[in-house]
PDB file of N, CA and C in Angstrom:
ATOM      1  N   UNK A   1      70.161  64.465  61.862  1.00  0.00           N
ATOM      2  CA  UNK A   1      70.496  65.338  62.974  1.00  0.00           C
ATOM      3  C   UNK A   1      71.951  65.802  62.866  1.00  0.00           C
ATOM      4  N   UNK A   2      72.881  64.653  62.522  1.00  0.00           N
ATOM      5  CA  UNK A   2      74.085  65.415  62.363  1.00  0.00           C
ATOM      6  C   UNK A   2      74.367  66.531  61.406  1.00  0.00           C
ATOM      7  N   UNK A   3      73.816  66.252  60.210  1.00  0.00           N
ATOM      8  CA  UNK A   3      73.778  67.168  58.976  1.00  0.00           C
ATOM      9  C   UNK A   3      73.450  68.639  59.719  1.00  0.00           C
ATOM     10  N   UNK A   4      72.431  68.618  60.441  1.00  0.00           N
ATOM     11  CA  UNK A   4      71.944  70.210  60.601  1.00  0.00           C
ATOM     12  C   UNK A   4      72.844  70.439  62.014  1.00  0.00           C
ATOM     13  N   UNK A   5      73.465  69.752  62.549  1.00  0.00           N
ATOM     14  CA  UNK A   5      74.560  70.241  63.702  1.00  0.00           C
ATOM     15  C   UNK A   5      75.636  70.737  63.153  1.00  0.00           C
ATOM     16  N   UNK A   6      76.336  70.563  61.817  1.00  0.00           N
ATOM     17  CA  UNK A   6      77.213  70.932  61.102  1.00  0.00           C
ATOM     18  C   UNK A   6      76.859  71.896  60.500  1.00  0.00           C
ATOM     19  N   UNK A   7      75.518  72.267  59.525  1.00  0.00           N
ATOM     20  CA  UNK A   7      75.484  73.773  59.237  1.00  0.00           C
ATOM     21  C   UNK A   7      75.365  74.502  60.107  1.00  0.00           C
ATOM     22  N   UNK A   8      74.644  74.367  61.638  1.00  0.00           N
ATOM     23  CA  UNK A   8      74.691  75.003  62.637  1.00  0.00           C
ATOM     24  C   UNK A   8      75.677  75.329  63.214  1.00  0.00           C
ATOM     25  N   UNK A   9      76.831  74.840  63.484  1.00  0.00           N
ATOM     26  CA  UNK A   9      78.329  75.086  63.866  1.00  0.00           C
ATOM     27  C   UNK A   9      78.642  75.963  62.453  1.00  0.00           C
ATOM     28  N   UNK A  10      78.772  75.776  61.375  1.00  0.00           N
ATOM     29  CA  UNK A  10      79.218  76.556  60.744  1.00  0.00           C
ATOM     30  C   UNK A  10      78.743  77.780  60.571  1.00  0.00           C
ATOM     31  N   UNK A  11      77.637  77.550  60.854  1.00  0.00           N
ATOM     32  CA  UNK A  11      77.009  79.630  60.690  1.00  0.00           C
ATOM     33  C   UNK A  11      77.384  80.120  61.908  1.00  0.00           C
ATOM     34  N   UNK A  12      77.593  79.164  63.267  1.00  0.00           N
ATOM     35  CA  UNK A  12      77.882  79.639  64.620  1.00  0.00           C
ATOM     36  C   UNK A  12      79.609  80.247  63.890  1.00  0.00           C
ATOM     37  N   UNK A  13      80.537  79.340  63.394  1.00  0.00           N
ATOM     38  CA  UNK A  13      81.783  79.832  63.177  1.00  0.00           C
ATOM     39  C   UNK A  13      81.870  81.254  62.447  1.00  0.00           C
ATOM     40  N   UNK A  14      81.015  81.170  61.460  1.00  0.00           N
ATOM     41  CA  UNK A  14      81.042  82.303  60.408  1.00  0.00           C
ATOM     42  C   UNK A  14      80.373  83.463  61.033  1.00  0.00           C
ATOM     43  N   UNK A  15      79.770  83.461  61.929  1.00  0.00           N
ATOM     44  CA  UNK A  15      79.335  84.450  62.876  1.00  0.00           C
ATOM     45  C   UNK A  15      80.272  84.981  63.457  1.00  0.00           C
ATOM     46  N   UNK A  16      80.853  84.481  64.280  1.00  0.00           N
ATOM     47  CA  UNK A  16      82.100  84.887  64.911  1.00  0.00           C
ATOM     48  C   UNK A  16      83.008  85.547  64.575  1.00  0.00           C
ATOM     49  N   UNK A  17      83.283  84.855  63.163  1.00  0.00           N
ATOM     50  CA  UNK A  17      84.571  85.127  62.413  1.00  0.00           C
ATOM     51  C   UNK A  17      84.160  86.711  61.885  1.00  0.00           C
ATOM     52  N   UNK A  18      82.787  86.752  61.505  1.00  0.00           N
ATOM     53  CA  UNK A  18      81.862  88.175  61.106  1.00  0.00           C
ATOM     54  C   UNK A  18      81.812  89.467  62.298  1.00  0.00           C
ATOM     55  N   UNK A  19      81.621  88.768  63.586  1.00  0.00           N
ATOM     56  CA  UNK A  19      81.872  89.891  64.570  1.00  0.00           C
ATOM     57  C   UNK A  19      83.204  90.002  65.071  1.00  0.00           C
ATOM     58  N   UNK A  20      84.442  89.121  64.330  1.00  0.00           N
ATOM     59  CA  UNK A  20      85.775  89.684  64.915  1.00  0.00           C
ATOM     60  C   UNK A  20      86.161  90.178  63.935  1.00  0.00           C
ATOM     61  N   UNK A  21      86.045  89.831  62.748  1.00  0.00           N
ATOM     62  CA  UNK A  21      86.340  90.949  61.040  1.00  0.00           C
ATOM     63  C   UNK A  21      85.847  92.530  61.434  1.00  0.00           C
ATOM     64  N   UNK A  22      84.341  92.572  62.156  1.00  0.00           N
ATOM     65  CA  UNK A  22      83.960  93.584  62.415  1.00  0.00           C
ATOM     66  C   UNK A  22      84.766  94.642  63.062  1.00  0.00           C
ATOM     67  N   UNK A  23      85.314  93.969  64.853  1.00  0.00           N
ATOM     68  CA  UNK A  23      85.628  94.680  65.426  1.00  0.00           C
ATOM     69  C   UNK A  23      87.243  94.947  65.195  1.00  0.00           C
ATOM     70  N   UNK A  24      87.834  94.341  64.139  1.00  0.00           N
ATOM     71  CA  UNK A  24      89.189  94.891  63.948  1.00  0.00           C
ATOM     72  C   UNK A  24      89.100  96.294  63.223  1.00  0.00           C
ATOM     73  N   UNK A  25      88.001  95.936  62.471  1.00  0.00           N
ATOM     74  CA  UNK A  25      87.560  96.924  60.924  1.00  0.00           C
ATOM     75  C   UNK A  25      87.135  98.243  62.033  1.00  0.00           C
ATOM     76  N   UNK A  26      86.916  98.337  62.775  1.00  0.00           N
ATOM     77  CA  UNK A  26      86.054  99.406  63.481  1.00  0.00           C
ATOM     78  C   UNK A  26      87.084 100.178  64.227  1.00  0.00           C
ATOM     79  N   UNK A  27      88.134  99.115  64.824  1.00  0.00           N
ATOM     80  CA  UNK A  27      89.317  99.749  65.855  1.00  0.00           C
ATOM     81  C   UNK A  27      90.208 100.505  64.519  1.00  0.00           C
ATOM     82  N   UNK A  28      90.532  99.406  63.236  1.00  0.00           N
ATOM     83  CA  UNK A  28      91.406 100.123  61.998  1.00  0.00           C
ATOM     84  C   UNK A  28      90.239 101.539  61.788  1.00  0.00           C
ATOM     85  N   UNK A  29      89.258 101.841  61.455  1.00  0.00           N
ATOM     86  CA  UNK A  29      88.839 102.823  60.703  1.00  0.00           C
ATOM     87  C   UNK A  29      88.814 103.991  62.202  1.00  0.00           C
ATOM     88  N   UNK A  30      88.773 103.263  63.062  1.00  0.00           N
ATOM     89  CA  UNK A  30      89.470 104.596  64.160  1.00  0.00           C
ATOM     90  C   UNK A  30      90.619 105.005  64.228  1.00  0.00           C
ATOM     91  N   UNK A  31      91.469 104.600  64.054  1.00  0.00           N
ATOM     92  CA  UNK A  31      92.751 104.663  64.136  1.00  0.00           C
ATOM     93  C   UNK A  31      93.063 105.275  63.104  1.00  0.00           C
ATOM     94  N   UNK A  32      92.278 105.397  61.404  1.00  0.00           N
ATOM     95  CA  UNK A  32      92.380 106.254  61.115  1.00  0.00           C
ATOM     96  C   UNK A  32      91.860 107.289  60.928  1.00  0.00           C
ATOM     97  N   UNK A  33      91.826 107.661  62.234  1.00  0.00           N
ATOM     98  CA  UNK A  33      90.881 109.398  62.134  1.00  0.00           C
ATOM     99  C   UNK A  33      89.366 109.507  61.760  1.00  0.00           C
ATOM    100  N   UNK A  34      88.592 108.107  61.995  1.00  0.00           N
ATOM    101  CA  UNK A  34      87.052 108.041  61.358  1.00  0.00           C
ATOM    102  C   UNK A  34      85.978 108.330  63.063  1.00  0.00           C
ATOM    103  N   UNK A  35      85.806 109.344  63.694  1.00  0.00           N
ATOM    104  CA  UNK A  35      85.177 109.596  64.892  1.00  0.00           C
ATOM    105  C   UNK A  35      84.092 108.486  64.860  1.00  0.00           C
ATOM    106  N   UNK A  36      83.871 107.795  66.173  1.00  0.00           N
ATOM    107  CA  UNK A  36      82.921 106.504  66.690  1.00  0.00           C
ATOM    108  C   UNK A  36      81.597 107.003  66.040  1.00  0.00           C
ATOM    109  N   UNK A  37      81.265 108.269  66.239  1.00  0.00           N
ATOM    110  CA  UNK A  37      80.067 108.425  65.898  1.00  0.00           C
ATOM    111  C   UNK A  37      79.667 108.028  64.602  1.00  0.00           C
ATOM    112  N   UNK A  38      80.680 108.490  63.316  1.00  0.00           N
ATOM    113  CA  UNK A  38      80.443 108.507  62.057  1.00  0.00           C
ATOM    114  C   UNK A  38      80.749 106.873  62.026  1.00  0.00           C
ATOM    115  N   UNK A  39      81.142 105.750  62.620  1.00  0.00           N
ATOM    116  CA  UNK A  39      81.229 104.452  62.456  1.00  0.00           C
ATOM    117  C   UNK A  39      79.579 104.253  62.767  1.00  0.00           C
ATOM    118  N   UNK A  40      79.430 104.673  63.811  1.00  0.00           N
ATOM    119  CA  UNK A  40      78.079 104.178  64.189  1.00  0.00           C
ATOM    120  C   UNK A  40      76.993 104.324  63.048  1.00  0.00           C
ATOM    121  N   UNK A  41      77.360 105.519  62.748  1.00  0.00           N
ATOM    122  CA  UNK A  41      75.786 106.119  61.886  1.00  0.00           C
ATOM    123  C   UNK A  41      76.089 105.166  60.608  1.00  0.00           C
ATOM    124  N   UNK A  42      77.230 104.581  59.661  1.00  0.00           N
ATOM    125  CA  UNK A  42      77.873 104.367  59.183  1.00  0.00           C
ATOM    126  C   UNK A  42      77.029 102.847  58.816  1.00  0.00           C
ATOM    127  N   UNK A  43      77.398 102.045  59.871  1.00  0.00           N
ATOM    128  CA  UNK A  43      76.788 100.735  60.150  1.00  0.00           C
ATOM    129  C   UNK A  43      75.131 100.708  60.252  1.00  0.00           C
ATOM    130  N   UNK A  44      74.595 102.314  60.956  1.00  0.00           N
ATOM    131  CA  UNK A  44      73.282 102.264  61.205  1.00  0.00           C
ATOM    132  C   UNK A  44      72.619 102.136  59.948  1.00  0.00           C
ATOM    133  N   UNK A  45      73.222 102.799  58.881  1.00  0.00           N
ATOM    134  CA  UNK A  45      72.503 103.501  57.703  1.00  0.00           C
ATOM    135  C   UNK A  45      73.041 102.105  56.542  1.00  0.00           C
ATOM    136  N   UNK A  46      73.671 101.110  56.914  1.00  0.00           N
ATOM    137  CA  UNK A  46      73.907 100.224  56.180  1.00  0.00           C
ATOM    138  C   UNK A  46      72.650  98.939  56.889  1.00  0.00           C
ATOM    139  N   UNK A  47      72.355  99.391  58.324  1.00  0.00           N
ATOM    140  CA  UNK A  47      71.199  98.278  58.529  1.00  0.00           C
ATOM    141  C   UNK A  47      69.605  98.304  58.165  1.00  0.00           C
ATOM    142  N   UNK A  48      69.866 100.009  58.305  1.00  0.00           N
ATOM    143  CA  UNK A  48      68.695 100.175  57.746  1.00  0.00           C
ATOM    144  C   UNK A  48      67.933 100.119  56.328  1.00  0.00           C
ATOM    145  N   UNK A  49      69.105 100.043  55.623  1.00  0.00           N
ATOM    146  CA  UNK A  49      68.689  99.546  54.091  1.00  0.00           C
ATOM    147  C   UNK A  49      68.740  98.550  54.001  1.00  0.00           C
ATOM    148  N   UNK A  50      69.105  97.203  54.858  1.00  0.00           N
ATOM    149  CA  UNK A  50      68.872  95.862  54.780  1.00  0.00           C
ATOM    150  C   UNK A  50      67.616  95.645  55.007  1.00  0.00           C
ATOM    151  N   UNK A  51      67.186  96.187  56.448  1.00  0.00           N
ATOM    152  CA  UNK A  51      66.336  96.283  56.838  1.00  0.00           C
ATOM    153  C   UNK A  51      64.792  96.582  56.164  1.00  0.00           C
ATOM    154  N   UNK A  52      65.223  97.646  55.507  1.00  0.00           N
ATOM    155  CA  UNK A  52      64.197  97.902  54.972  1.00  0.00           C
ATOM    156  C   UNK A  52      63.961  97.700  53.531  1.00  0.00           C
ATOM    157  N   UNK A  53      64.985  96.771  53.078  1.00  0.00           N
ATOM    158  CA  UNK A  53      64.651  95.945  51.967  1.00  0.00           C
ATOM    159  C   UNK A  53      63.892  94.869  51.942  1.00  0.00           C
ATOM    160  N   UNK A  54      64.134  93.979  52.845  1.00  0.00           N
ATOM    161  CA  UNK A  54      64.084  92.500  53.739  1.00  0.00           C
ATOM    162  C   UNK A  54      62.684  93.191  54.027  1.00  0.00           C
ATOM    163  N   UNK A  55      62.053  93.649  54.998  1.00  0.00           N
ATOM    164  CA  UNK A  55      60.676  93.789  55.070  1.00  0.00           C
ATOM    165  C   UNK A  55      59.744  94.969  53.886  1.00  0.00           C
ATOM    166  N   UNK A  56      60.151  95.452  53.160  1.00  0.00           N
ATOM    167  CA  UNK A  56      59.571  95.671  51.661  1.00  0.00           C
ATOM    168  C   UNK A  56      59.152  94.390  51.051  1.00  0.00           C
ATOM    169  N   UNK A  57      60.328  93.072  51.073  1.00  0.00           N
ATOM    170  CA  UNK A  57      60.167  92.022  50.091  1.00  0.00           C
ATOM    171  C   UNK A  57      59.418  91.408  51.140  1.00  0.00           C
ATOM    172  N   UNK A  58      59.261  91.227  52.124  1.00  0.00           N
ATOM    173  CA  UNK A  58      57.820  90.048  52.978  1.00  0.00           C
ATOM    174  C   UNK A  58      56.709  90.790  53.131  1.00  0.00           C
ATOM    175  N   UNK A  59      56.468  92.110  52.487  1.00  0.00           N
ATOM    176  CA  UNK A  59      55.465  92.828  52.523  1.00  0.00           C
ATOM    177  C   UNK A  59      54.892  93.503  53.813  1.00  0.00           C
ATOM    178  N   UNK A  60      56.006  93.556  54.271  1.00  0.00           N
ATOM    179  CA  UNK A  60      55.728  94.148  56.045  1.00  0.00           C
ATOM    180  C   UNK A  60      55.916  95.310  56.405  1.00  0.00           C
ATOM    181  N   UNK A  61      55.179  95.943  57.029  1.00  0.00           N
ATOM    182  CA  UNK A  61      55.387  97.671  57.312  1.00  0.00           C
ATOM    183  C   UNK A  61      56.146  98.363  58.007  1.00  0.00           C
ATOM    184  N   UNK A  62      57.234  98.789  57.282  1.00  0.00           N
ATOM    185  CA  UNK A  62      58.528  99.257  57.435  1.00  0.00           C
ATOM    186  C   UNK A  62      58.514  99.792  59.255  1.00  0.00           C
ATOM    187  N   UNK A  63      57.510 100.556  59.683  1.00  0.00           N
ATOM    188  CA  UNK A  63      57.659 101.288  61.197  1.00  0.00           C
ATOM    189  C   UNK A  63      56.543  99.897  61.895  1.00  0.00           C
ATOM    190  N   UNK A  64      55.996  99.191  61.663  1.00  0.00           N
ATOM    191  CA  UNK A  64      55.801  97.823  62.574  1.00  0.00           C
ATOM    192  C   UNK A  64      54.196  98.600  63.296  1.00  0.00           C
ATOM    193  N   UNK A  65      53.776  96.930  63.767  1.00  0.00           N
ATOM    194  CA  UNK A  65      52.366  97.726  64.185  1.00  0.00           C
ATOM    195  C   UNK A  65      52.728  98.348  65.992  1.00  0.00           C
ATOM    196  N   UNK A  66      53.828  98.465  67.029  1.00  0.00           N
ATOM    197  CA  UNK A  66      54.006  99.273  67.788  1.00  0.00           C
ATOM    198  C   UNK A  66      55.671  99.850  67.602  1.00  0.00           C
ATOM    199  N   UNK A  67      55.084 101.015  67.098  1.00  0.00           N
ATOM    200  CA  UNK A  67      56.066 102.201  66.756  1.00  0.00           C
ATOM    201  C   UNK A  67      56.552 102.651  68.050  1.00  0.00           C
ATOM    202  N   UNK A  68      56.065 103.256  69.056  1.00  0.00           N
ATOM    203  CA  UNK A  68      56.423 103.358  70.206  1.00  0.00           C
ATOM    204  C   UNK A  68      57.466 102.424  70.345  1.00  0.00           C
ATOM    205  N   UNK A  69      57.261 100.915  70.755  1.00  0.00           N
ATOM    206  CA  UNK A  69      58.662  99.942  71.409  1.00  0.00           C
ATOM    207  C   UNK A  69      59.429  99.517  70.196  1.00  0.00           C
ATOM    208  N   UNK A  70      59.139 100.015  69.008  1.00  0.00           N
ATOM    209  CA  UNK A  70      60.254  99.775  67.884  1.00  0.00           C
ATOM    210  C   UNK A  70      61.422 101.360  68.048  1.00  0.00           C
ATOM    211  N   UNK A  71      60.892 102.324  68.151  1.00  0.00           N
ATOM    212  CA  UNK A  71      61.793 103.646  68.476  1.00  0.00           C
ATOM    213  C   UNK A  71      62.425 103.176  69.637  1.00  0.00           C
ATOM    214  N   UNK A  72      61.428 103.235  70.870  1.00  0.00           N
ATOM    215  CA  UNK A  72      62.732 102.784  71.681  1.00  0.00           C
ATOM    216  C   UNK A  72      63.821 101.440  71.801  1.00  0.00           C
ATOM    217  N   UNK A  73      63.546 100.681  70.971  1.00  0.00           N
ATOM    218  CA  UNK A  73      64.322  99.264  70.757  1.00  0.00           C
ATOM    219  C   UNK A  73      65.129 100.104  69.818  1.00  0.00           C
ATOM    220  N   UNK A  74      65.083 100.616  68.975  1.00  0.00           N
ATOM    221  CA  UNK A  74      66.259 101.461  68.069  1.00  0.00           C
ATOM    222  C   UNK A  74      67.203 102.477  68.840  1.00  0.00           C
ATOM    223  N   UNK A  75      66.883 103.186  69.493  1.00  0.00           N
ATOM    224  CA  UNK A  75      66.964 103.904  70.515  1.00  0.00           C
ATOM    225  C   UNK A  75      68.420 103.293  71.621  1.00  0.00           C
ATOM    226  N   UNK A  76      67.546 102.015  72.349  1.00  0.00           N
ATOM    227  CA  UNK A  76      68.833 101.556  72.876  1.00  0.00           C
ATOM    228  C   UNK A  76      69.730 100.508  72.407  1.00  0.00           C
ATOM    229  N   UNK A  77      69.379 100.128  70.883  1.00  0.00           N
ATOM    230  CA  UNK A  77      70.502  99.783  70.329  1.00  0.00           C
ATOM    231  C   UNK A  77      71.571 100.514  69.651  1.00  0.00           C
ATOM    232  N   UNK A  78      70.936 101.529  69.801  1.00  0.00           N
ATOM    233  CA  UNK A  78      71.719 102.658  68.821  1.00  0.00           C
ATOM    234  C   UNK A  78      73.283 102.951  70.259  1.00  0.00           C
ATOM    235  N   UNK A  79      72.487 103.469  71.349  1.00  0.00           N
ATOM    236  CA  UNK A  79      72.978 103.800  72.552  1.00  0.00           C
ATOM    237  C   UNK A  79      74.049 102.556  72.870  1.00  0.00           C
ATOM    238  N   UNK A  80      73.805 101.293  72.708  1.00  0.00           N
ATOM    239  CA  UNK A  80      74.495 100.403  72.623  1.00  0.00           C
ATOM    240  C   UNK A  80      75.733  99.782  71.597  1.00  0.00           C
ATOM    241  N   UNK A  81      74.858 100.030  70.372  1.00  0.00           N
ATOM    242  CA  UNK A  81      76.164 100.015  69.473  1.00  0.00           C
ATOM    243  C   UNK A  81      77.412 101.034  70.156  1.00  0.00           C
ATOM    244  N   UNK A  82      76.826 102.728  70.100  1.00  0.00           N
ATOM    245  CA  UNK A  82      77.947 103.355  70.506  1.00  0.00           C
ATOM    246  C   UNK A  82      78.446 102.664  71.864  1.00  0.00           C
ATOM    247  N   UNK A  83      78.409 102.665  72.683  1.00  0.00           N
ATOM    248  CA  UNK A  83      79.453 101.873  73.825  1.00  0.00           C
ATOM    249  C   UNK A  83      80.220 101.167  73.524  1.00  0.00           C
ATOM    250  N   UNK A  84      79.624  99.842  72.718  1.00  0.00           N
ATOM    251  CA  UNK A  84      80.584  99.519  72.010  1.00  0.00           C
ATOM    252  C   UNK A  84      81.626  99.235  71.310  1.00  0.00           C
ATOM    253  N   UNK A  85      81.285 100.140  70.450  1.00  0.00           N
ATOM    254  CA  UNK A  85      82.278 100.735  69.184  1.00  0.00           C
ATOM    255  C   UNK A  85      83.351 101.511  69.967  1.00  0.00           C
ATOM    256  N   UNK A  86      82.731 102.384  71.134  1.00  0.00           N
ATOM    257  CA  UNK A  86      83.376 103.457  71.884  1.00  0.00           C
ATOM    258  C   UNK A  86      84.595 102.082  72.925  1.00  0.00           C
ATOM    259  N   UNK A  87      83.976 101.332  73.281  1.00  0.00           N
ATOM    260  CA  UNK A  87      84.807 100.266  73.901  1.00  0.00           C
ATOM    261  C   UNK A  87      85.790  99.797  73.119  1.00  0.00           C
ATOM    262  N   UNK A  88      85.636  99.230  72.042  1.00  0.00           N
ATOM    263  CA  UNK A  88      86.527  98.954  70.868  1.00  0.00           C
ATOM    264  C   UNK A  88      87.803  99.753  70.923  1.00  0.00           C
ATOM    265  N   UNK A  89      87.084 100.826  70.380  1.00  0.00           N
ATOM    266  CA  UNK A  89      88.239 101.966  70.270  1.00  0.00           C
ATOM    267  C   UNK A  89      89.277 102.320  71.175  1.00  0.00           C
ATOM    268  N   UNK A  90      88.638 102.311  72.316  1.00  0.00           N
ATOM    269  CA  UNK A  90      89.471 102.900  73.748  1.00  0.00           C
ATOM    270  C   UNK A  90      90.061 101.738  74.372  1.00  0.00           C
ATOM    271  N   UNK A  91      89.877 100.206  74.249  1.00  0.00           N
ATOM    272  CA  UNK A  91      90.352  99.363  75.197  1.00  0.00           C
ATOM    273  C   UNK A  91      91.279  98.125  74.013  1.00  0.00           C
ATOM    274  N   UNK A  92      91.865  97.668  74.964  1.00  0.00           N
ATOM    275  CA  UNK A  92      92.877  96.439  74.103  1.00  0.00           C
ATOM    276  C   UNK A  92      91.351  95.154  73.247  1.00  0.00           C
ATOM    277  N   UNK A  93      91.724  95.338  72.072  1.00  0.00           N
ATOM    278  CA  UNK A  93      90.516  94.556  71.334  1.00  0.00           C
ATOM    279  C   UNK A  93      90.201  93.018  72.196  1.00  0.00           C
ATOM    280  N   UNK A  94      90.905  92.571  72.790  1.00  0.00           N
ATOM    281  CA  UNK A  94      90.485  91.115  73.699  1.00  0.00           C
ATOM    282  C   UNK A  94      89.761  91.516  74.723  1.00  0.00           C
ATOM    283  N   UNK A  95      90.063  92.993  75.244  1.00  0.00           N
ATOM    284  CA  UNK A  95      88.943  93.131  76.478  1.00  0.00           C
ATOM    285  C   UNK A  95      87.591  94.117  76.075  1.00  0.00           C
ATOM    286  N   UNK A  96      87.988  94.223  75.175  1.00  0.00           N
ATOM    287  CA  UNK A  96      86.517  95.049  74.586  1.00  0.00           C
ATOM    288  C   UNK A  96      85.376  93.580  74.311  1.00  0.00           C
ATOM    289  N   UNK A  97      86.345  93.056  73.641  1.00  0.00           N
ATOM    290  CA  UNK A  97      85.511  91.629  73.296  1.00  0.00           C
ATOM    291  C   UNK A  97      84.854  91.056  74.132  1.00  0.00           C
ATOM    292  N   UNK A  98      85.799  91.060  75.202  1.00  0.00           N
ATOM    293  CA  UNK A  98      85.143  90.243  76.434  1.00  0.00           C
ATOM    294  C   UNK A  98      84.134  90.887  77.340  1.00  0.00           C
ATOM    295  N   UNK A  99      84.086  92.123  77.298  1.00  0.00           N
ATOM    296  CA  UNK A  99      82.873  92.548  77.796  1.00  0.00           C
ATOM    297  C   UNK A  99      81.435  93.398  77.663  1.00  0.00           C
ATOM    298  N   UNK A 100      81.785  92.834  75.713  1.00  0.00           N
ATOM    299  CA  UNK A 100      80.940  92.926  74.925  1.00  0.00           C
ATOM    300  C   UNK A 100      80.161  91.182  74.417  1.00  0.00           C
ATOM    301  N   UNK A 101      81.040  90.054  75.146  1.00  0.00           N
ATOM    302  CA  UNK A 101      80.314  88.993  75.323  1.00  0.00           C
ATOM    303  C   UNK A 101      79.769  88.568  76.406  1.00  0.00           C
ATOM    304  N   UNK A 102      79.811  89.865  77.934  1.00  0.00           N
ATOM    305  CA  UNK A 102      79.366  89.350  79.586  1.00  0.00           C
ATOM    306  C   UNK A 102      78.072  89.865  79.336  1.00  0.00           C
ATOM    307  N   UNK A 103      77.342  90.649  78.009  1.00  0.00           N
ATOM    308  CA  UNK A 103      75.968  91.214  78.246  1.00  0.00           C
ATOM    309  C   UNK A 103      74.659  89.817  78.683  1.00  0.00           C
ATOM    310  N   UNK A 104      74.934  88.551  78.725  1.00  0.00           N
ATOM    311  CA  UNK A 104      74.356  87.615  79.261  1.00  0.00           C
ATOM    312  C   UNK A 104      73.769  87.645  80.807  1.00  0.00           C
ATOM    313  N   UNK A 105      75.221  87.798  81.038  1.00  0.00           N
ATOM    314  CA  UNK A 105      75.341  87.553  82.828  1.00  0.00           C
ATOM    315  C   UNK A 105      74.594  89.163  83.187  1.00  0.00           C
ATOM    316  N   UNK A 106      75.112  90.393  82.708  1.00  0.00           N
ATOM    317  CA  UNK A 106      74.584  91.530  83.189  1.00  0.00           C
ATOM    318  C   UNK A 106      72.672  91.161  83.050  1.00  0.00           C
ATOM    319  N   UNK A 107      72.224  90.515  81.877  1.00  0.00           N
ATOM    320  CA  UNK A 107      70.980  90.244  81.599  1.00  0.00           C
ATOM    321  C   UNK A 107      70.363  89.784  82.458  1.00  0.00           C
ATOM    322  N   UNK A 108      70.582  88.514  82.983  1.00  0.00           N
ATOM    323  CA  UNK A 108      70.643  88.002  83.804  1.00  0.00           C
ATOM    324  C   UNK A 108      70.671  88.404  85.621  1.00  0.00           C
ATOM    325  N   UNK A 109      71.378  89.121  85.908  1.00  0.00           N
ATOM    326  CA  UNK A 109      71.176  89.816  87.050  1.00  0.00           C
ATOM    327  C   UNK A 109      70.475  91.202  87.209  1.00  0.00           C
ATOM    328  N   UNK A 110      69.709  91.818  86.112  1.00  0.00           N
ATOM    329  CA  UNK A 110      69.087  92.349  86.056  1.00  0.00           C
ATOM    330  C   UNK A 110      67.599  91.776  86.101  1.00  0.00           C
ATOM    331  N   UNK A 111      67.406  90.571  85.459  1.00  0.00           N
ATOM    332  CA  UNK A 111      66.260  89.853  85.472  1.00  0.00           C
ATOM    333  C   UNK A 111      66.039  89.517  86.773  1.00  0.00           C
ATOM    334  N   UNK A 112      67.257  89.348  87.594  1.00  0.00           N
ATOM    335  CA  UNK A 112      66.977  88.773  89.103  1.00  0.00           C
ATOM    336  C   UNK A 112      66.193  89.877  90.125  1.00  0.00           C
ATOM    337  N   UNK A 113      66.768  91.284  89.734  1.00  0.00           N
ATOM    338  CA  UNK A 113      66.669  92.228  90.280  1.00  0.00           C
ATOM    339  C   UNK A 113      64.904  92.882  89.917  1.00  0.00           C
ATOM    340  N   UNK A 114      64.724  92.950  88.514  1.00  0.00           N
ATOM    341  CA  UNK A 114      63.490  94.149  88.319  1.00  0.00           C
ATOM    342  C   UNK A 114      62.566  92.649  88.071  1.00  0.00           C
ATOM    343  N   UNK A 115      62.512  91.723  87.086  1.00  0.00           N
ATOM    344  CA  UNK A 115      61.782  91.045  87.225  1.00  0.00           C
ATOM    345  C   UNK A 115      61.282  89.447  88.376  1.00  0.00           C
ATOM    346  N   UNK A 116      62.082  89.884  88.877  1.00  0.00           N
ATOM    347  CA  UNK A 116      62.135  88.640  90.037  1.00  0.00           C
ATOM    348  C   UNK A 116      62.078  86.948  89.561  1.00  0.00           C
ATOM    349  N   UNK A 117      62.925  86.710  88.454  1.00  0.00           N
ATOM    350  CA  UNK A 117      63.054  85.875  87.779  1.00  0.00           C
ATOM    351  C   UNK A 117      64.367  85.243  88.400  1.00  0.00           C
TER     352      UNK A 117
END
């Protein structure tokens, strides 16, 4: 048990360390003159060839058996990345951070609200 609490902390660290490498890299490539949008599409078009490598090699069908809630799950992540990125850019990088880590609590009181959870 301890063994796998330690690779688990460490991919938890290296995660982190991966989404704050990210968001410096995103505020630097704004700063120099790279518009949010072209970051976005940028990152999009780098997931989607992961993406669609990774399910080529498990033999899985690239648009999924409901296309409908896979477009719109792309859709509002796409809409989401940009806020984001757009947050990044426009706010001091500690408070972009921070309220790009409250999407829990917003989750959460939305669940209270539409699903009565």
């Amino acid at each position: 048990m301890h063994m796998n609490f330690s690779i688990g902390l460490r991919y938890m660290l290296l995660s982190a360390l991966g989404f704050s490498l990210m968001a410096v890299c995103v505020k630097l490539a704004f700063e120099d003159g790279i518009p949010v949008l072209q970051i976005v599409a940028a990152r999009a078009l780098v997931s989607l060839l992961l993406s669609y490598f990774f399910a080529k090699r498990k033999g899985l069908s690239v648009l999924g058996s409901h296309r409908g809630l896979l477009f719109a799950r792309g859709f509002v992540g796409a809409v989401a990345l940009l806020a984001v990125y757009s947050a990044l850019t426009r706010l001091p990088l500690a408070e972009a951070t921070m309220l790009q880590y409250l999407h829990p609590v917003f989750v959460a009181v939305l669940a209270l609200f539409f699903l009565a959870e």
